[in-house]
PDB file of N, CA and C in Angstrom:
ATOM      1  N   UNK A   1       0.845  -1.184   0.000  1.00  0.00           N
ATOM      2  CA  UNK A   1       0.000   0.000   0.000  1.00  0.00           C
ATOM      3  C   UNK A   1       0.886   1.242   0.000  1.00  0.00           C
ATOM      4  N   UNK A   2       0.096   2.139  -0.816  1.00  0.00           N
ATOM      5  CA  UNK A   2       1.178   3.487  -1.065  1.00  0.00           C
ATOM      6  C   UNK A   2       1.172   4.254   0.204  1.00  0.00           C
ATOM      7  N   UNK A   3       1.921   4.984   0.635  1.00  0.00           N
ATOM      8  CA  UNK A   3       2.450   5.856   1.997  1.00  0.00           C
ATOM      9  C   UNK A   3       1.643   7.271   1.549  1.00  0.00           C
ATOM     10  N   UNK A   4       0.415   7.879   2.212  1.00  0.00           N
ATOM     11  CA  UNK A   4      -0.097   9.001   2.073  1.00  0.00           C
ATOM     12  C   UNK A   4      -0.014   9.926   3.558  1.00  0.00           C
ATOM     13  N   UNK A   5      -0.457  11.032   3.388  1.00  0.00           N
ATOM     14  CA  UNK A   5      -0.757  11.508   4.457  1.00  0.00           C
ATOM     15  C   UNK A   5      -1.729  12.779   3.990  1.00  0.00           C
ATOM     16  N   UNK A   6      -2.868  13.095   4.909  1.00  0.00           N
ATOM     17  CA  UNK A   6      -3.841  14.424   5.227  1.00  0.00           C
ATOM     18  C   UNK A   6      -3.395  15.756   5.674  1.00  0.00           C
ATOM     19  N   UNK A   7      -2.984  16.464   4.811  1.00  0.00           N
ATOM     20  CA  UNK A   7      -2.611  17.608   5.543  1.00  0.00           C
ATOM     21  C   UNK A   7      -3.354  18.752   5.306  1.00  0.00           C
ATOM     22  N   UNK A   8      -3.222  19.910   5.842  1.00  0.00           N
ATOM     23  CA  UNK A   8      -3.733  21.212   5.620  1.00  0.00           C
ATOM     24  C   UNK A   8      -2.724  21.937   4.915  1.00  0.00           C
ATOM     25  N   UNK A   9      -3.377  22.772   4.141  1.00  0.00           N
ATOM     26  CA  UNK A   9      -1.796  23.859   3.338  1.00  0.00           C
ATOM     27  C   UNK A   9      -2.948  24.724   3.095  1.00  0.00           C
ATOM     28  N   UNK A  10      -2.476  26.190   3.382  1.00  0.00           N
ATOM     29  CA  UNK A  10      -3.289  27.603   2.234  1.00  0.00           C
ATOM     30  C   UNK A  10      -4.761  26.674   2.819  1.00  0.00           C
ATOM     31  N   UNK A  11      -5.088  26.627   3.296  1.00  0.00           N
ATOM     32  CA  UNK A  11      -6.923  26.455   4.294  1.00  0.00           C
ATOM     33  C   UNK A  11      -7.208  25.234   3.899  1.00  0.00           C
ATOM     34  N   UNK A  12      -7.318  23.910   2.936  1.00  0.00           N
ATOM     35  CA  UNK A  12      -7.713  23.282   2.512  1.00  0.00           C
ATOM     36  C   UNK A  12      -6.731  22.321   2.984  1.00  0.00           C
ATOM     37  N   UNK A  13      -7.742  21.358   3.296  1.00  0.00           N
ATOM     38  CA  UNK A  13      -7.152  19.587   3.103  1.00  0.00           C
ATOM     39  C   UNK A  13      -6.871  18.754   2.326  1.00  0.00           C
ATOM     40  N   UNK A  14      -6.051  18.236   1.721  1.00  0.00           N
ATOM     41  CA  UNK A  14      -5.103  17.299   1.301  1.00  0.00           C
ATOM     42  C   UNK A  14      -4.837  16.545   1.249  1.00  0.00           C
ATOM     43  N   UNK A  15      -5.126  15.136   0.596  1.00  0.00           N
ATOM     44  CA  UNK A  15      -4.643  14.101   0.677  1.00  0.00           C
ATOM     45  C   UNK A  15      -3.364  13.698  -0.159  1.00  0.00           C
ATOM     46  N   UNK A  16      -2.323  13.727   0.194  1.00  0.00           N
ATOM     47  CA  UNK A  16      -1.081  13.325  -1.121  1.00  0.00           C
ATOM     48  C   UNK A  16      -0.174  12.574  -0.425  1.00  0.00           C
ATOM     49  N   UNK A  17       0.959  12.503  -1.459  1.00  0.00           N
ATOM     50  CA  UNK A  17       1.795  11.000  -1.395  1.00  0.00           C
ATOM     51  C   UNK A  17       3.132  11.690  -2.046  1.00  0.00           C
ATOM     52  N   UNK A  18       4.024  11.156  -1.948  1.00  0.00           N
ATOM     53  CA  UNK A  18       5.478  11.570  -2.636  1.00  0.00           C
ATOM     54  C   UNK A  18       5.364  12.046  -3.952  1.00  0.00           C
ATOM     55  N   UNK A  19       5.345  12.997  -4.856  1.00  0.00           N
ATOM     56  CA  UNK A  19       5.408  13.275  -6.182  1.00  0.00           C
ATOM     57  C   UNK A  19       4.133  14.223  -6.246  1.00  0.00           C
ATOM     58  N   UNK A  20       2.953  14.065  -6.024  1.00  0.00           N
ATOM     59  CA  UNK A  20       1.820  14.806  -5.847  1.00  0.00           C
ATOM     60  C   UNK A  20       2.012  16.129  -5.745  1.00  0.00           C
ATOM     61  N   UNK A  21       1.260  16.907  -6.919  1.00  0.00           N
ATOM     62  CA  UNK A  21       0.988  18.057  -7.550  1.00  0.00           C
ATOM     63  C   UNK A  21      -0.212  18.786  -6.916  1.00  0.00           C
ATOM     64  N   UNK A  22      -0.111  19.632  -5.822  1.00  0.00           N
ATOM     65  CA  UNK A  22      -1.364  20.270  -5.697  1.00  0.00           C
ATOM     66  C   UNK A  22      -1.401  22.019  -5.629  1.00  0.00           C
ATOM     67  N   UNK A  23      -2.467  22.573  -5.970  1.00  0.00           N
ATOM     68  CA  UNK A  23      -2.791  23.786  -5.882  1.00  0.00           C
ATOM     69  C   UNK A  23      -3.231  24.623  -4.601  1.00  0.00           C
ATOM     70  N   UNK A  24      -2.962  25.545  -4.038  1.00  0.00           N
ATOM     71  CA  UNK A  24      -3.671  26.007  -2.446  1.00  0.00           C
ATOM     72  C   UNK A  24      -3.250  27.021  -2.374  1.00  0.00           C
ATOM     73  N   UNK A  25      -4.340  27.884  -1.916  1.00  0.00           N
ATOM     74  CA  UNK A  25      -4.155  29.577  -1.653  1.00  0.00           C
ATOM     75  C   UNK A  25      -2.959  29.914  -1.614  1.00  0.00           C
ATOM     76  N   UNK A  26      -2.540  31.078  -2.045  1.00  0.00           N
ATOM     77  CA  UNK A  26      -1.511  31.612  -1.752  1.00  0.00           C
ATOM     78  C   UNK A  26      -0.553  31.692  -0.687  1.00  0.00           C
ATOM     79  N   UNK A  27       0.706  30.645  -0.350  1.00  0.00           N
ATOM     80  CA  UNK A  27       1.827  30.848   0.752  1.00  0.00           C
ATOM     81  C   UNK A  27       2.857  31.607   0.410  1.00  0.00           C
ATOM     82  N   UNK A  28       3.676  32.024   1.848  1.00  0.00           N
ATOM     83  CA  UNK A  28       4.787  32.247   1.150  1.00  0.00           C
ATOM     84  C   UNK A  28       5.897  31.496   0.897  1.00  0.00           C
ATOM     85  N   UNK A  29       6.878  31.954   0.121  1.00  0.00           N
ATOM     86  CA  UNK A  29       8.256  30.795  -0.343  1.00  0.00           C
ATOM     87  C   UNK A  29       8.171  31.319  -1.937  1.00  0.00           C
ATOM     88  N   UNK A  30       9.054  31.514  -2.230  1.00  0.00           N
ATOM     89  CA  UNK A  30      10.187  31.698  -3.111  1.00  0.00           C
ATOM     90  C   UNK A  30       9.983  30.280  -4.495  1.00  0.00           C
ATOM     91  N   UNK A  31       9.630  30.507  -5.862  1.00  0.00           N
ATOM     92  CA  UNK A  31       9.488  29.137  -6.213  1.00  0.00           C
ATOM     93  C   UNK A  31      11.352  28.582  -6.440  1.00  0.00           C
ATOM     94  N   UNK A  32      10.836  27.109  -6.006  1.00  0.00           N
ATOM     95  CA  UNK A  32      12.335  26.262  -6.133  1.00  0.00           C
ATOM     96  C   UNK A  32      12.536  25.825  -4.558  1.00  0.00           C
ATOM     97  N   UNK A  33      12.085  26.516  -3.419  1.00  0.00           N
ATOM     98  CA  UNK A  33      12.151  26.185  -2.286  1.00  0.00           C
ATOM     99  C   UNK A  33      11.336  25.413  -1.429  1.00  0.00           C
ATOM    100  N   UNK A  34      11.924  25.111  -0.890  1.00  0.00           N
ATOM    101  CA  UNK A  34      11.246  24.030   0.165  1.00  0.00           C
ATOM    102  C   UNK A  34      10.513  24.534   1.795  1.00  0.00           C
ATOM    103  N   UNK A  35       9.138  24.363   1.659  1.00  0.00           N
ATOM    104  CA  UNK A  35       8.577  24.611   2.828  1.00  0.00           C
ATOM    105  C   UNK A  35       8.232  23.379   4.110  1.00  0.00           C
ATOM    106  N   UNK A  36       7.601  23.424   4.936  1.00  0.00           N
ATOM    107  CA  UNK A  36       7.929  22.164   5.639  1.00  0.00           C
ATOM    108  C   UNK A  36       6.288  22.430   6.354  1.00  0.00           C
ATOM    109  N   UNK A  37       5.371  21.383   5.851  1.00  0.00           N
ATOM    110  CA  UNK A  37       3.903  21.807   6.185  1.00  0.00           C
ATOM    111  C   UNK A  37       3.886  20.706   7.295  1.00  0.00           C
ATOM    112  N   UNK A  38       3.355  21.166   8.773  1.00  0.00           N
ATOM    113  CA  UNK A  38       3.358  20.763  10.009  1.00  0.00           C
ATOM    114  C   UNK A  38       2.288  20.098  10.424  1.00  0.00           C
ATOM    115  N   UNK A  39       1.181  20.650   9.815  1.00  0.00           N
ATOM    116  CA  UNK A  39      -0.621  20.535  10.634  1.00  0.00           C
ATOM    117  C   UNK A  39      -0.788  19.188   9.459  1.00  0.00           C
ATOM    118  N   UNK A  40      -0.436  18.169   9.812  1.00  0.00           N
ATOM    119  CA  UNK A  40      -0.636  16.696   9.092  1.00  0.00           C
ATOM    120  C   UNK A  40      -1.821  16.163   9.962  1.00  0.00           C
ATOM    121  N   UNK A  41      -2.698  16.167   9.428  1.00  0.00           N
ATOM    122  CA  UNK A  41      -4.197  15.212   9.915  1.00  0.00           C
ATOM    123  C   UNK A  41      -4.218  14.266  10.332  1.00  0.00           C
ATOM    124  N   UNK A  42      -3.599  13.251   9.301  1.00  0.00           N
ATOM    125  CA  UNK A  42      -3.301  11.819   8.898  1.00  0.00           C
ATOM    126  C   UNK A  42      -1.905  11.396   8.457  1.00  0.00           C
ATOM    127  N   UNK A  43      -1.504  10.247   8.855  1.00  0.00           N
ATOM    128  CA  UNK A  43      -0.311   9.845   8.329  1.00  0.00           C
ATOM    129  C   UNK A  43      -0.387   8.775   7.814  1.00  0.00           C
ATOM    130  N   UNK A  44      -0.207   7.665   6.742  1.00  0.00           N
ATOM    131  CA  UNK A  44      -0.077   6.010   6.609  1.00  0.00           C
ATOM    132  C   UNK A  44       0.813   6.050   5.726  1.00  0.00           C
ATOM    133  N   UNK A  45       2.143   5.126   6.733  1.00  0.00           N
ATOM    134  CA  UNK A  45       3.254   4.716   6.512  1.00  0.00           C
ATOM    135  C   UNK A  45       3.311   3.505   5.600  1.00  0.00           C
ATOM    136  N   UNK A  46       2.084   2.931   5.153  1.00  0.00           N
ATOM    137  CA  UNK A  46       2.052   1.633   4.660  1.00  0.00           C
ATOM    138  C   UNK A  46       1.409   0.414   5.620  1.00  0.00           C
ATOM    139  N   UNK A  47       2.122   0.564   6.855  1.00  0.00           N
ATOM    140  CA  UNK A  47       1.736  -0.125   7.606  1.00  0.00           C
ATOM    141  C   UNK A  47       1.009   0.489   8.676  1.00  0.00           C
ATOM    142  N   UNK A  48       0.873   1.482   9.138  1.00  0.00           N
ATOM    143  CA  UNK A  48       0.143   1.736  10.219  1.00  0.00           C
ATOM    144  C   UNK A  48       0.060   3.007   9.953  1.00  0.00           C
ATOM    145  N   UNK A  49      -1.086   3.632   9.946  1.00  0.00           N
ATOM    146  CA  UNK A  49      -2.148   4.739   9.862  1.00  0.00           C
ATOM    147  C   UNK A  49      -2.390   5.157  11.700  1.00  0.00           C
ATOM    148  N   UNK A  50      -2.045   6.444  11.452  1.00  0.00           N
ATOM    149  CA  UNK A  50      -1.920   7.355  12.605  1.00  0.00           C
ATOM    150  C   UNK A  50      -2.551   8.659  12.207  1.00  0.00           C
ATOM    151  N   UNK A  51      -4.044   8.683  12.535  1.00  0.00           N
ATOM    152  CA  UNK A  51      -4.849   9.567  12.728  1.00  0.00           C
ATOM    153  C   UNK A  51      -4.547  10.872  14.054  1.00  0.00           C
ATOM    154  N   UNK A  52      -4.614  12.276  14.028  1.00  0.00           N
ATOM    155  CA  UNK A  52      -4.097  13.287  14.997  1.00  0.00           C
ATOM    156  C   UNK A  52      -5.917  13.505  15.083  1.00  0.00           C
ATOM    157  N   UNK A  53      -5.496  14.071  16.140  1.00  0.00           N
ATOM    158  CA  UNK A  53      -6.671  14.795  17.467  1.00  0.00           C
ATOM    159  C   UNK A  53      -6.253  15.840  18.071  1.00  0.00           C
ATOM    160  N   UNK A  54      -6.455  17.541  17.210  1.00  0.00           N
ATOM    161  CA  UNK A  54      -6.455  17.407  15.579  1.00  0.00           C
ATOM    162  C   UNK A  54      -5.360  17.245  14.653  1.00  0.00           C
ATOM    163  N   UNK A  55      -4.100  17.221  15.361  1.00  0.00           N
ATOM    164  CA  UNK A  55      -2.865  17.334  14.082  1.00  0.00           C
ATOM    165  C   UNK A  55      -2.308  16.167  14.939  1.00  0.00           C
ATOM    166  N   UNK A  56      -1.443  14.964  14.062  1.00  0.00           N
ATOM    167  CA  UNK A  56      -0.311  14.287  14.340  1.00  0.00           C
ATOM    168  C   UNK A  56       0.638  15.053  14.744  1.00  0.00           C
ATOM    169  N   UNK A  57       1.256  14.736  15.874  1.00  0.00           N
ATOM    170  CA  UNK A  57       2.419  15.166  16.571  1.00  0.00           C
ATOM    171  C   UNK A  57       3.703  14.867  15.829  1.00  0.00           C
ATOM    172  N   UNK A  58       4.821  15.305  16.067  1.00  0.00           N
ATOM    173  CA  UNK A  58       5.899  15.071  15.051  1.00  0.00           C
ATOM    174  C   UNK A  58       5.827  14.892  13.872  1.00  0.00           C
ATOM    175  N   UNK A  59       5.168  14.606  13.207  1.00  0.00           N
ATOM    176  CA  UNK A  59       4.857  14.400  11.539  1.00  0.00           C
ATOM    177  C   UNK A  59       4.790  15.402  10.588  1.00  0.00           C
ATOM    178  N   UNK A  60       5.395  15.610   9.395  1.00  0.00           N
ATOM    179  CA  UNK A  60       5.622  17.127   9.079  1.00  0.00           C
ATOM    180  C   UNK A  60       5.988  16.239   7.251  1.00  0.00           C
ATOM    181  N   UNK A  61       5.525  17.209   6.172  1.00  0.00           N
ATOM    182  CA  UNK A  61       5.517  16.756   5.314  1.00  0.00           C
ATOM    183  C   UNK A  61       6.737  18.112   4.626  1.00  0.00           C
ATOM    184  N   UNK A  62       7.425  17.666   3.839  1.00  0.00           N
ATOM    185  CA  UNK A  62       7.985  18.707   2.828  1.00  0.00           C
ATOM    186  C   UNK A  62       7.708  18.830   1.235  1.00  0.00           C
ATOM    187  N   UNK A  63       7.447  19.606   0.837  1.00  0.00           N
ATOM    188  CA  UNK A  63       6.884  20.207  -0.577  1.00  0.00           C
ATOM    189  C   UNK A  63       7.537  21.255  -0.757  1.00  0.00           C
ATOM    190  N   UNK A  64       7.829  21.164  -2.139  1.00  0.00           N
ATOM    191  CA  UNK A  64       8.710  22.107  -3.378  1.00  0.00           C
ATOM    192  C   UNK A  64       7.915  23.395  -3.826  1.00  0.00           C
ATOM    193  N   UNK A  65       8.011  24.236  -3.480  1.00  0.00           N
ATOM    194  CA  UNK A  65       7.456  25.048  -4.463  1.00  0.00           C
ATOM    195  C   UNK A  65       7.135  25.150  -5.700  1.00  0.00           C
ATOM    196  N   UNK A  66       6.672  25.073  -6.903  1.00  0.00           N
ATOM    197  CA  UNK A  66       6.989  25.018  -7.832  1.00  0.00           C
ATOM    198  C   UNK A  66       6.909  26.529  -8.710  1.00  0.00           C
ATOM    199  N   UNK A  67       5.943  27.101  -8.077  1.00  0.00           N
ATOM    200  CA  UNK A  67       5.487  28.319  -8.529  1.00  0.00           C
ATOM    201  C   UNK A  67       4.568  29.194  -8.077  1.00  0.00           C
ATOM    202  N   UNK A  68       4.167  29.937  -8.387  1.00  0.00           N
ATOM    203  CA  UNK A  68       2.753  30.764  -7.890  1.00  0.00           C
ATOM    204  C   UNK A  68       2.078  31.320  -9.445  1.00  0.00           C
ATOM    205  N   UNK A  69       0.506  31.395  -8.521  1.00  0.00           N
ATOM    206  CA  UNK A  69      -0.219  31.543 -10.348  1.00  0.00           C
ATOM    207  C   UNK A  69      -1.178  32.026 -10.002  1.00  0.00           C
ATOM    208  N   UNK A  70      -2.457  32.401 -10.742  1.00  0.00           N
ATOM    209  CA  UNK A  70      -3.802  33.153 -10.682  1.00  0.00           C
ATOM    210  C   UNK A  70      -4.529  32.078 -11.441  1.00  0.00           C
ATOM    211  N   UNK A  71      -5.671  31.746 -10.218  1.00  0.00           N
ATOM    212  CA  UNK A  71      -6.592  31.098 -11.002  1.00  0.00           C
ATOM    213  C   UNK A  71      -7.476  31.159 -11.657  1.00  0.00           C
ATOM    214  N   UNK A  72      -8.630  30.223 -12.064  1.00  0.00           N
ATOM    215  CA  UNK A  72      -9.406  30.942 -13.337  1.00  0.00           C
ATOM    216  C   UNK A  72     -10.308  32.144 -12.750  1.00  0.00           C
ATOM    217  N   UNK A  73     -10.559  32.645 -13.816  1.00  0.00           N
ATOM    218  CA  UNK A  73     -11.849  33.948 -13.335  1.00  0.00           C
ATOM    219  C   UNK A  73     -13.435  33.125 -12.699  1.00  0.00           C
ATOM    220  N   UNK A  74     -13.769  33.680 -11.637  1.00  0.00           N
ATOM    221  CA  UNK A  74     -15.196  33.311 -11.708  1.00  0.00           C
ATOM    222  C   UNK A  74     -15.741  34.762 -11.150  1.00  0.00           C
ATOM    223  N   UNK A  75     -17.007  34.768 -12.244  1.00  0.00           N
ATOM    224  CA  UNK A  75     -18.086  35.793 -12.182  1.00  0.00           C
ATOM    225  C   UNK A  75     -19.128  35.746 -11.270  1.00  0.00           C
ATOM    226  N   UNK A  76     -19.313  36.416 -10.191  1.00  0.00           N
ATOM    227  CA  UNK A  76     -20.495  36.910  -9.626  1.00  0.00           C
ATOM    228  C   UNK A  76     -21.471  37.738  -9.524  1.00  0.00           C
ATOM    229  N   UNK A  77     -23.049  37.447  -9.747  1.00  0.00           N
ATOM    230  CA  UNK A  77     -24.025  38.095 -11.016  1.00  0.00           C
ATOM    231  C   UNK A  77     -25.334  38.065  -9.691  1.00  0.00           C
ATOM    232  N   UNK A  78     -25.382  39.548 -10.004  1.00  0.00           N
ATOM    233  CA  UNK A  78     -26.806  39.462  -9.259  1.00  0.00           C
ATOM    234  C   UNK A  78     -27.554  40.091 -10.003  1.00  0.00           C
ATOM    235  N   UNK A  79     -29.163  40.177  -9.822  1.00  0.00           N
ATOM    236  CA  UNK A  79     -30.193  40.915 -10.768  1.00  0.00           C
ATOM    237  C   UNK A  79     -31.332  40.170  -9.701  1.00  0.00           C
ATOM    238  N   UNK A  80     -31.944  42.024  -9.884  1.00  0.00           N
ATOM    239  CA  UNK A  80     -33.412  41.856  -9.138  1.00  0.00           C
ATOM    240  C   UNK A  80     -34.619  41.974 -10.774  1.00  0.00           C
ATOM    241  N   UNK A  81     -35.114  41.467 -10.451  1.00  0.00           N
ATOM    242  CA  UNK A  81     -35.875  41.034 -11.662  1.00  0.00           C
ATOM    243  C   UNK A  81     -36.682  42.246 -12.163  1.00  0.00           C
ATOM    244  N   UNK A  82     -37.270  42.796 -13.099  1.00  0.00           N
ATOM    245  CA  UNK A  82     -38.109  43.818 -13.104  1.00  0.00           C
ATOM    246  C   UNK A  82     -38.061  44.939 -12.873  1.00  0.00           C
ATOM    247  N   UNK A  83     -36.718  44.988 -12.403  1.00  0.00           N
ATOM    248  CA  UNK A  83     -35.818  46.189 -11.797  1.00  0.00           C
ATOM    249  C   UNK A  83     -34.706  46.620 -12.131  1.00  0.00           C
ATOM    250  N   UNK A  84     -34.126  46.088 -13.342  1.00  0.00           N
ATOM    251  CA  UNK A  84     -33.107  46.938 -14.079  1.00  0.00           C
ATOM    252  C   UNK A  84     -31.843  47.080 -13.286  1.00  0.00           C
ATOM    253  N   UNK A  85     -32.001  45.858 -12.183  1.00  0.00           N
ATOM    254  CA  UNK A  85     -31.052  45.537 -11.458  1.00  0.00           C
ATOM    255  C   UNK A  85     -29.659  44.902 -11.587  1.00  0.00           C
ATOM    256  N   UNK A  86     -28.633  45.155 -12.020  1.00  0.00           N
ATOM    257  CA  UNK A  86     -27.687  43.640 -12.679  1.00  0.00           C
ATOM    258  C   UNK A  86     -26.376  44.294 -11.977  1.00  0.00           C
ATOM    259  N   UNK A  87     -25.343  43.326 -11.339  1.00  0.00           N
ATOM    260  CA  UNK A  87     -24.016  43.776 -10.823  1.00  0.00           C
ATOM    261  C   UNK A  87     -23.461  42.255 -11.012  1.00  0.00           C
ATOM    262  N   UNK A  88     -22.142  42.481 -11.826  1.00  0.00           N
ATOM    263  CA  UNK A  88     -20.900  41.736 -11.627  1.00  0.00           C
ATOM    264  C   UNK A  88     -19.760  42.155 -11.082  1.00  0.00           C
ATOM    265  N   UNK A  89     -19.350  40.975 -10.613  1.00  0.00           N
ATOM    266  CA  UNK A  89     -17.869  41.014 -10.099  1.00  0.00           C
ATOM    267  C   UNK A  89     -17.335  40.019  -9.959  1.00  0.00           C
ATOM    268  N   UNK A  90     -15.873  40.040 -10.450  1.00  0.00           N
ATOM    269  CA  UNK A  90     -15.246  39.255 -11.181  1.00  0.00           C
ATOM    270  C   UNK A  90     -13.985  38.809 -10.314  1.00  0.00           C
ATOM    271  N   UNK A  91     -13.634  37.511  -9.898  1.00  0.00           N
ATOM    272  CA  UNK A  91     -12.283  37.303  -8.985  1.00  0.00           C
ATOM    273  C   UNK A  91     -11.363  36.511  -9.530  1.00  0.00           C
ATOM    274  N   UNK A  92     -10.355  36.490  -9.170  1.00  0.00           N
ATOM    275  CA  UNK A  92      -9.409  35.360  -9.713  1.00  0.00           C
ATOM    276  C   UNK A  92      -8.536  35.175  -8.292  1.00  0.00           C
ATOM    277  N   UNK A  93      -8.610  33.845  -7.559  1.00  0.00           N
ATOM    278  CA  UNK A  93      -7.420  33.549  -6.507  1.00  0.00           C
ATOM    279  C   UNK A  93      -6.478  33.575  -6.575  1.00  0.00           C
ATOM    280  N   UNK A  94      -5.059  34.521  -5.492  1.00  0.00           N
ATOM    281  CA  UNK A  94      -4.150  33.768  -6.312  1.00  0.00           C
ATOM    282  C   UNK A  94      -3.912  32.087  -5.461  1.00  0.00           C
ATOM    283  N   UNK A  95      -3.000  31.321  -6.087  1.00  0.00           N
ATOM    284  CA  UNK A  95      -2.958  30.014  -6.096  1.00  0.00           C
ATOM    285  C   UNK A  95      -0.802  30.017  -5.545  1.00  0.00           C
ATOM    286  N   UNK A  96      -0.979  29.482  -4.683  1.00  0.00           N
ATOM    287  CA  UNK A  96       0.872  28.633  -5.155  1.00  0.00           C
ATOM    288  C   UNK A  96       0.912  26.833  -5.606  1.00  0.00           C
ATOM    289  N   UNK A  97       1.347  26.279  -6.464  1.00  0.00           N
ATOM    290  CA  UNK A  97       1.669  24.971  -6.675  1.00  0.00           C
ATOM    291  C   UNK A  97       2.874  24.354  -6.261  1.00  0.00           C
ATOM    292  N   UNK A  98       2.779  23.492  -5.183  1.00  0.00           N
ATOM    293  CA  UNK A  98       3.480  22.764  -4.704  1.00  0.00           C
ATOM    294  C   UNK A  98       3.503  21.141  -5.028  1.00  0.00           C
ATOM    295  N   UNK A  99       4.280  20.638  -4.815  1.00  0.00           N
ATOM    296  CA  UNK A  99       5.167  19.465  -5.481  1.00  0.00           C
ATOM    297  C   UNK A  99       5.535  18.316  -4.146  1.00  0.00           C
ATOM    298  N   UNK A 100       5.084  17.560  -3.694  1.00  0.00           N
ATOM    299  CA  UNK A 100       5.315  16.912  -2.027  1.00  0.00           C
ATOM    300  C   UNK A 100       6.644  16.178  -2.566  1.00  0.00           C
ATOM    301  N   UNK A 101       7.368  16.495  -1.592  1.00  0.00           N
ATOM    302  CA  UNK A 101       8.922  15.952  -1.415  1.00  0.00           C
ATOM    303  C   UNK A 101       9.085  14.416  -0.995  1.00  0.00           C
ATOM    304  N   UNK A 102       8.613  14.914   0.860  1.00  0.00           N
ATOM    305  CA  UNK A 102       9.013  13.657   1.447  1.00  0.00           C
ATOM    306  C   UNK A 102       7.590  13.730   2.405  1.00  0.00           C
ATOM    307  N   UNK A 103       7.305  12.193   3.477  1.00  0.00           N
ATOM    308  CA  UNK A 103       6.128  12.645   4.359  1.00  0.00           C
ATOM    309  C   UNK A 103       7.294  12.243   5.241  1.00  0.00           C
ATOM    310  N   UNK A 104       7.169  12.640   6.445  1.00  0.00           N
ATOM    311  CA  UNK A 104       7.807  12.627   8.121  1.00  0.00           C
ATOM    312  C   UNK A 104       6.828  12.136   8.974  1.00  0.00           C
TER     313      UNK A 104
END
């Protein structure tokens, strides 16, 4: 069985494994560098799965930076009907992409 672990990065939870490509709010770090994400949920070594209440103790994952980016546009549209009502507004997140190194 493959070695994963649950972590938090940029607000969102995570499930990844050595090589794993993910996207998450904007951190900081430099792309090419290495950050060291702490708040691990979950750990499975293969053999034994170690759930935290709420974070695993000692367990700490490292991920690569790879870059930082802007994600797609999404439009937000209101209109009162009959009323000549209409407002958009338009966001784009920014995003950093990280690259998981090693799990600890």
């Amino acid at each position: 069985m493959e070695a994963y672990a649950v972590v938090e990065a940029g607000g969102v939870q995570c499930r990844v494994s050595v090589g794993t490509v993910i996207e998450v709010n904007r951190m900081a770090g430099e792309a090419g560098s290495d950050i060291e994400l702490t708040s691990v949920r979950a750990i499975n070594t293969g053999d034994e799965l170690k759930i935290g209440m709420p974070i695993v103790e000692g367990a700490k994952v490292i991920a690569t930076v790879l870059g930082h980016k802007r994600g797609d546009k999404l439009i937000h549209f209101r209109k009162n009907r009959r009323k000549g009502y209409e407002r958009r507004v338009g966001h784009r997140q920014e995003l950093t992409v990280l690259k998981i190194k090693s799990l600890a």
